[in-house]
Every structure is written in structure tokens, then in C-alpha cells.
PDB file of N, CA and C in Angstrom:
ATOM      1  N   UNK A   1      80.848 111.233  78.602  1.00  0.00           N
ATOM      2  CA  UNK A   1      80.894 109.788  78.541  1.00  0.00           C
ATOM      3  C   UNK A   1      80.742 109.248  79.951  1.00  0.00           C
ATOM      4  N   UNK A   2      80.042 108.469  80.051  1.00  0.00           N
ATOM      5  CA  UNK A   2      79.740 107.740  81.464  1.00  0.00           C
ATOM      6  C   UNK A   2      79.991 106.017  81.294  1.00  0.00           C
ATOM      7  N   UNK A   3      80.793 105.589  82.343  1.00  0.00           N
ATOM      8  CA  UNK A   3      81.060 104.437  82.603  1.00  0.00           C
ATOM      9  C   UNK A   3      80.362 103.564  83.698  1.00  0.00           C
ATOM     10  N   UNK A   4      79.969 102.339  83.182  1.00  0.00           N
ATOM     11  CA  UNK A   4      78.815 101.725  83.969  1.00  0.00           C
ATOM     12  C   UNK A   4      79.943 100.657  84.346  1.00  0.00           C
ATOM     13  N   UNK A   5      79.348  99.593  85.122  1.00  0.00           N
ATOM     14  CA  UNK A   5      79.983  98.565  86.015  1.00  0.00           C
ATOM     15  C   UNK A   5      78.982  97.819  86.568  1.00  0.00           C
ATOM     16  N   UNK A   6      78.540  96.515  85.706  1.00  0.00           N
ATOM     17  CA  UNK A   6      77.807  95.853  85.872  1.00  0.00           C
ATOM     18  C   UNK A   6      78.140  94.309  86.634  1.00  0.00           C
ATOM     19  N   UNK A   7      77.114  93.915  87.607  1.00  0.00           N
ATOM     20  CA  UNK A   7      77.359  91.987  88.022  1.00  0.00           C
ATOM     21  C   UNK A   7      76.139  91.273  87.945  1.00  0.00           C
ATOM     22  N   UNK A   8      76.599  90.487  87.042  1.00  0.00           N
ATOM     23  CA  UNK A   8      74.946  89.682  86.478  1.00  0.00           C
ATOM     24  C   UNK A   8      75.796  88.287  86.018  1.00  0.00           C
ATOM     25  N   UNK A   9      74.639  87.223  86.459  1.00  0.00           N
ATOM     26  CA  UNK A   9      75.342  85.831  85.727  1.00  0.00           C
ATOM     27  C   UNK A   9      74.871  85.960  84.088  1.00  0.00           C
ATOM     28  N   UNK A  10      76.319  85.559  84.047  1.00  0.00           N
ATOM     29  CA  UNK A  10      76.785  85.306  82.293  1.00  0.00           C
ATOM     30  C   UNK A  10      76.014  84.088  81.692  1.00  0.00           C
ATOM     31  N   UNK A  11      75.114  83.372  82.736  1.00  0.00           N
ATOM     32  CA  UNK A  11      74.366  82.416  81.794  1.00  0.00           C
ATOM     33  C   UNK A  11      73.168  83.018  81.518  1.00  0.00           C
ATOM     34  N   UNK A  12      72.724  84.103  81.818  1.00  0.00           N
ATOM     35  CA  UNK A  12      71.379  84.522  81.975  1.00  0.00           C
ATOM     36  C   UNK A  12      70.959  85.210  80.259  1.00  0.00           C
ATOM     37  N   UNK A  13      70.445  84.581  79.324  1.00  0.00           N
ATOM     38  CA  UNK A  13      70.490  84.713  78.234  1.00  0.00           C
ATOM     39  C   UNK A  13      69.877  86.185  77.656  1.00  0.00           C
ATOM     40  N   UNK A  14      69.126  86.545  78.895  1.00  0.00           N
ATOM     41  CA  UNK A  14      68.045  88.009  78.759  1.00  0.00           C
ATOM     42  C   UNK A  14      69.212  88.882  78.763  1.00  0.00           C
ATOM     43  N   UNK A  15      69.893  88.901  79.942  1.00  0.00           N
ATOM     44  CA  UNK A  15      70.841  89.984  79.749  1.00  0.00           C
ATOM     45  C   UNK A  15      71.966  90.324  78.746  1.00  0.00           C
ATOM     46  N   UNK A  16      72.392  88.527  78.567  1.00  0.00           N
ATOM     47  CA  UNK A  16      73.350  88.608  77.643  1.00  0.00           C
ATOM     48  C   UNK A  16      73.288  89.407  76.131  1.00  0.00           C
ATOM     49  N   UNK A  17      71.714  89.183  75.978  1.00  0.00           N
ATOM     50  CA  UNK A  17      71.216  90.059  74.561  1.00  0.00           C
ATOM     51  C   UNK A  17      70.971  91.762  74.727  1.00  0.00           C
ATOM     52  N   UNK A  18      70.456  92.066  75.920  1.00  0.00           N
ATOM     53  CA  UNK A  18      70.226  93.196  76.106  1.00  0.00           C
ATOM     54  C   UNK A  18      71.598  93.932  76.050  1.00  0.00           C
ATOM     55  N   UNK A  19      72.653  93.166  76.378  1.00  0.00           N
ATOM     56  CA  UNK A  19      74.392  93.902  76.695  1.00  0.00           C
ATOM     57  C   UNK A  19      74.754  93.635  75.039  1.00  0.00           C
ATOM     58  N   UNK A  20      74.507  92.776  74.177  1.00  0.00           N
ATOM     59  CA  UNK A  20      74.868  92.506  72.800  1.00  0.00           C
ATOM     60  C   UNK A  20      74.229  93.514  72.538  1.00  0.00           C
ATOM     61  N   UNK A  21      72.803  94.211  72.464  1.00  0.00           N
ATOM     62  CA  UNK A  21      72.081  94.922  71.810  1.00  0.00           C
ATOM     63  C   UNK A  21      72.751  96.109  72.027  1.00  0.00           C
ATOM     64  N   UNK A  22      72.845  96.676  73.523  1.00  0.00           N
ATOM     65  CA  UNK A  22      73.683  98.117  73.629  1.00  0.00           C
ATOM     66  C   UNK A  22      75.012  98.239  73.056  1.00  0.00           C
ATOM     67  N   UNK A  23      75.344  97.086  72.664  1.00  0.00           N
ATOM     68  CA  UNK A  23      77.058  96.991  71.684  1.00  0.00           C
ATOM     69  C   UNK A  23      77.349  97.705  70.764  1.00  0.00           C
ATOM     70  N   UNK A  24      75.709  97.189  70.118  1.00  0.00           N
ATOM     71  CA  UNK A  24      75.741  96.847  68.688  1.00  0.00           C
ATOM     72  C   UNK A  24      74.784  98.753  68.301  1.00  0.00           C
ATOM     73  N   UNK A  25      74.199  99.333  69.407  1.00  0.00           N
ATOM     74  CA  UNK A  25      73.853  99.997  69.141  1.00  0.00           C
ATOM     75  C   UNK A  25      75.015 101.809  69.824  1.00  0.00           C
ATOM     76  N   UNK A  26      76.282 101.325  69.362  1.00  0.00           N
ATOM     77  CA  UNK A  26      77.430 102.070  69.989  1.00  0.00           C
ATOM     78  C   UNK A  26      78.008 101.984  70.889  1.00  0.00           C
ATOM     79  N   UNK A  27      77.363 101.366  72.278  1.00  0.00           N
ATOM     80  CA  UNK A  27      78.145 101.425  73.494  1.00  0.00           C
ATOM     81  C   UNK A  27      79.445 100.490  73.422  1.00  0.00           C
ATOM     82  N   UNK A  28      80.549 100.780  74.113  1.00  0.00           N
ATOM     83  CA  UNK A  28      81.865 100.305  73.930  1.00  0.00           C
ATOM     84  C   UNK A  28      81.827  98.959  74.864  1.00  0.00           C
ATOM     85  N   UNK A  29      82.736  98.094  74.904  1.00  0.00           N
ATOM     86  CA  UNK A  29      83.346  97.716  76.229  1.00  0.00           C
ATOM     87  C   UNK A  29      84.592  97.855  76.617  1.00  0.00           C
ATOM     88  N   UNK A  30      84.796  97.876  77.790  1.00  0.00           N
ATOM     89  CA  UNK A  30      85.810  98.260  77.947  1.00  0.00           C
ATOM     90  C   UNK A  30      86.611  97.275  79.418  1.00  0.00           C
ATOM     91  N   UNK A  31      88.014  96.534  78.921  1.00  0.00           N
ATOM     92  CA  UNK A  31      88.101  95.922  80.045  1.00  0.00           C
ATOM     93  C   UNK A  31      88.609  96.525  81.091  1.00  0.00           C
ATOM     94  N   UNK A  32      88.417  95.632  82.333  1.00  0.00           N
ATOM     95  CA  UNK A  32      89.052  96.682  83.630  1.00  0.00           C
ATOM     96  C   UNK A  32      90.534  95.712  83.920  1.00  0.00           C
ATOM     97  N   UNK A  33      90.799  96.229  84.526  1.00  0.00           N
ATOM     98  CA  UNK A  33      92.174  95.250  84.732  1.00  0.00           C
ATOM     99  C   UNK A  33      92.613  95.271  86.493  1.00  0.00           C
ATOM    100  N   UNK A  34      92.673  95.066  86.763  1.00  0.00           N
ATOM    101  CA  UNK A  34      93.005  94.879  88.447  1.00  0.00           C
ATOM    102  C   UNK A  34      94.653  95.279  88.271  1.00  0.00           C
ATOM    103  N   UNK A  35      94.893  96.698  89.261  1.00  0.00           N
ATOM    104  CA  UNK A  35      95.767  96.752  90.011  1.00  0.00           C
ATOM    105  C   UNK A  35      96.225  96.977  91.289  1.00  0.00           C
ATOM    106  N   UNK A  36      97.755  97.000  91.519  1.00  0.00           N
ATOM    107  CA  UNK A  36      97.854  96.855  92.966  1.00  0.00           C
ATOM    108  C   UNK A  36      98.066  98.237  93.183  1.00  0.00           C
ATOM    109  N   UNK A  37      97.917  98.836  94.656  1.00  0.00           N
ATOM    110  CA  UNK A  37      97.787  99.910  94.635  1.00  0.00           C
ATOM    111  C   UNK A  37      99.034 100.732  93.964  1.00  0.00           C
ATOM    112  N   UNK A  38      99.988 100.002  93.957  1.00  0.00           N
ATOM    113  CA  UNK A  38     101.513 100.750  93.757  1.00  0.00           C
ATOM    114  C   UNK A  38     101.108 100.858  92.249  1.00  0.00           C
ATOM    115  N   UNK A  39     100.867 100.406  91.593  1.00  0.00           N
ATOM    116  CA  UNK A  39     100.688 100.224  90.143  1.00  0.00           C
ATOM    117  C   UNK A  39      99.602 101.304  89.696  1.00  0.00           C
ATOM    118  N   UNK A  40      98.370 101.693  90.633  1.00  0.00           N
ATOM    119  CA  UNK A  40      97.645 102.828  90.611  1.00  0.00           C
ATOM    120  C   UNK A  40      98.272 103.874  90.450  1.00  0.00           C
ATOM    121  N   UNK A  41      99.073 103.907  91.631  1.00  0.00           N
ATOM    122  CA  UNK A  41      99.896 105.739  91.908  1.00  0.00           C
ATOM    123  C   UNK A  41     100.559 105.852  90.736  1.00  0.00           C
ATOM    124  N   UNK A  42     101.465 104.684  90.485  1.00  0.00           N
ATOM    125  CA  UNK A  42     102.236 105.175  88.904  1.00  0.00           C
ATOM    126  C   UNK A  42     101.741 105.143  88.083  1.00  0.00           C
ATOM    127  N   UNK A  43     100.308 104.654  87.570  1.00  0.00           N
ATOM    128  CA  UNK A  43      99.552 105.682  86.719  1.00  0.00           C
ATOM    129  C   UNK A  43      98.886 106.231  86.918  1.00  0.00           C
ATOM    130  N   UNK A  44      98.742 106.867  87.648  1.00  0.00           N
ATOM    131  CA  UNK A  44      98.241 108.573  88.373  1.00  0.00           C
ATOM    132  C   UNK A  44      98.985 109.156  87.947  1.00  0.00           C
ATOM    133  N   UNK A  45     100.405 109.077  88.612  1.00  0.00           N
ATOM    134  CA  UNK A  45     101.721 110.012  88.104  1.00  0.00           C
ATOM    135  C   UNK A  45     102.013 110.254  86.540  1.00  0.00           C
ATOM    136  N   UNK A  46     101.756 108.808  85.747  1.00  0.00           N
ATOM    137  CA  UNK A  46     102.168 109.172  84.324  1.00  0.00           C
ATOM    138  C   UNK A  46     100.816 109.923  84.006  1.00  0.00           C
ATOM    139  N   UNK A  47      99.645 109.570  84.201  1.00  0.00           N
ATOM    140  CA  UNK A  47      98.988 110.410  83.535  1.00  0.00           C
ATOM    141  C   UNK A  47      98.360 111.900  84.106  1.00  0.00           C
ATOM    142  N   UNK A  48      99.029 112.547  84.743  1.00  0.00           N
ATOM    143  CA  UNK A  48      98.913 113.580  85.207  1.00  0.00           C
ATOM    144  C   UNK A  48      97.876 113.872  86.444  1.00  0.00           C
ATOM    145  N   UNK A  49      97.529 113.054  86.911  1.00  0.00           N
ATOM    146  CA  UNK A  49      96.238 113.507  87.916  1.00  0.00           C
ATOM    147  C   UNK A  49      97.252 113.463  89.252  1.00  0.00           C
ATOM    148  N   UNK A  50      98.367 113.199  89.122  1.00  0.00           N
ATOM    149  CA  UNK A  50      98.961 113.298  90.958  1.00  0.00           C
ATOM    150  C   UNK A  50     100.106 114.456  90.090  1.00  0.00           C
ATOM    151  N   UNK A  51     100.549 115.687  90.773  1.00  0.00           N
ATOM    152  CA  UNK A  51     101.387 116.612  90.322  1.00  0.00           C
ATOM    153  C   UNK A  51     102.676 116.760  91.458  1.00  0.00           C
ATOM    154  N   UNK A  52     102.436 116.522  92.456  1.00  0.00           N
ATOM    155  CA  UNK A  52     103.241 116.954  93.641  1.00  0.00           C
ATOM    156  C   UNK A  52     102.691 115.568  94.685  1.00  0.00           C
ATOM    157  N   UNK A  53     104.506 115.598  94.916  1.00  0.00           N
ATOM    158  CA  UNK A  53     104.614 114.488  96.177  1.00  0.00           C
ATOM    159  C   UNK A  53     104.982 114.764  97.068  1.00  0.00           C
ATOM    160  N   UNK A  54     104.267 114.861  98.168  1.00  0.00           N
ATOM    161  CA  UNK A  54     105.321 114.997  99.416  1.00  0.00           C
ATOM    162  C   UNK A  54     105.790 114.144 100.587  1.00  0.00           C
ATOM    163  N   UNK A  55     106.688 114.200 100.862  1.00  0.00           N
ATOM    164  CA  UNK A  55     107.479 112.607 101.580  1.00  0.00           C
ATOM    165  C   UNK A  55     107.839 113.800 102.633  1.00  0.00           C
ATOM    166  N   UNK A  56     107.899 112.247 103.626  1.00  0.00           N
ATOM    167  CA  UNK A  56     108.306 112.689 104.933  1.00  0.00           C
ATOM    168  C   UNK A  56     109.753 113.007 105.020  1.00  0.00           C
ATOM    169  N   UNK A  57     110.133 114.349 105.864  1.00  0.00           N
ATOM    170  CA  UNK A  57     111.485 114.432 106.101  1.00  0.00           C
ATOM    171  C   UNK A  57     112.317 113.596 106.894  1.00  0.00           C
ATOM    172  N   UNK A  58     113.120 113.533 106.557  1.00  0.00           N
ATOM    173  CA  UNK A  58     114.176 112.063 107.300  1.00  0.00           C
ATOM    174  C   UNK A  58     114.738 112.466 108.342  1.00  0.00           C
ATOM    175  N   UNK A  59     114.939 112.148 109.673  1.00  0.00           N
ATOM    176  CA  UNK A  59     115.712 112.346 110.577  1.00  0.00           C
ATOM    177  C   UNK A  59     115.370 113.153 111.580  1.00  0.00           C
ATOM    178  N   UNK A  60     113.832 113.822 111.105  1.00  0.00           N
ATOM    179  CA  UNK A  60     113.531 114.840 112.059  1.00  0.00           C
ATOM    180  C   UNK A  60     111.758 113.774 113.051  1.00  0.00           C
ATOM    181  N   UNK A  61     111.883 113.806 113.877  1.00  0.00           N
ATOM    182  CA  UNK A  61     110.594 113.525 114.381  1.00  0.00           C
ATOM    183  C   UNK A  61     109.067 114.411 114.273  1.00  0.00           C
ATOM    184  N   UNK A  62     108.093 113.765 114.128  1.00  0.00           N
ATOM    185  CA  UNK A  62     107.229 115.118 114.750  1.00  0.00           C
ATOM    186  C   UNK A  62     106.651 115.242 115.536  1.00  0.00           C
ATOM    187  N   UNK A  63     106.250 116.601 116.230  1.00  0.00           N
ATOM    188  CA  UNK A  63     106.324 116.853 117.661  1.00  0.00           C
ATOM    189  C   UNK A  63     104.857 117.255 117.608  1.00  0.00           C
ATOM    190  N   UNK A  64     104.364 116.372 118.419  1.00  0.00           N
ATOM    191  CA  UNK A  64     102.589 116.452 118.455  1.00  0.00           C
ATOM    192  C   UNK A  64     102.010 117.360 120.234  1.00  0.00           C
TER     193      UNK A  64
END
């Protein structure tokens, strides 16, 4: 399955039919939703693509 990501004006009646036509001939839509990055990572985390976190140790500096 491949996901496209299109920017075209919505008054433009050619396209609007050509995007009705690929609808109607199976293709999905699908909305996107804007998040903030914090809202990314925690669904990374719920859905399994981040497994391991690692955080900085507290109290120790590091020595470059």
C-alpha cells in the first residue's frame, strides 16, 4: 500500500473529478491530523516502532 500527499486548489474542477474518480475506483482517503512532536513519540511508543529509551543519567556530567 502506498500513500500519496497531494496540494492542488480545491476549486480546480479537473482535479476535483480525477480525485472523485480514483475514490470511486478503490483508492481510500485518509485524513492526516497534525501533531505535536510530544504527541508523535507517544504514538511511536504505543504502537511499537520506538522499543527502548534512553535518558540521560542524572548527576553525572559528561566528560568530552
Amino acid at each position: 500500500m502506498a500513500t500519496l500527499t497531494l496540494n492542488y486548489d480545491g476549486r480546480d474542477t479537473l482535479i476535483k473529478s480525477i480525485l472523485h474518480s480514483a475514490i470511486l475506483a478503490g483508492a481510500t482517503e485518509v485524513a492526516t491530523k497534525k501533531m505535536s512532536p510530544l504527541d508523535a513519540a507517544l504514538e511511536d511508543v504505543r504502537l511499537g516502532r520506538v522499543t527502548t529509551v534512553c535518558t540521560p543519567k542524572h548527576g553525572k556530567k559528561n566528560k568530552q
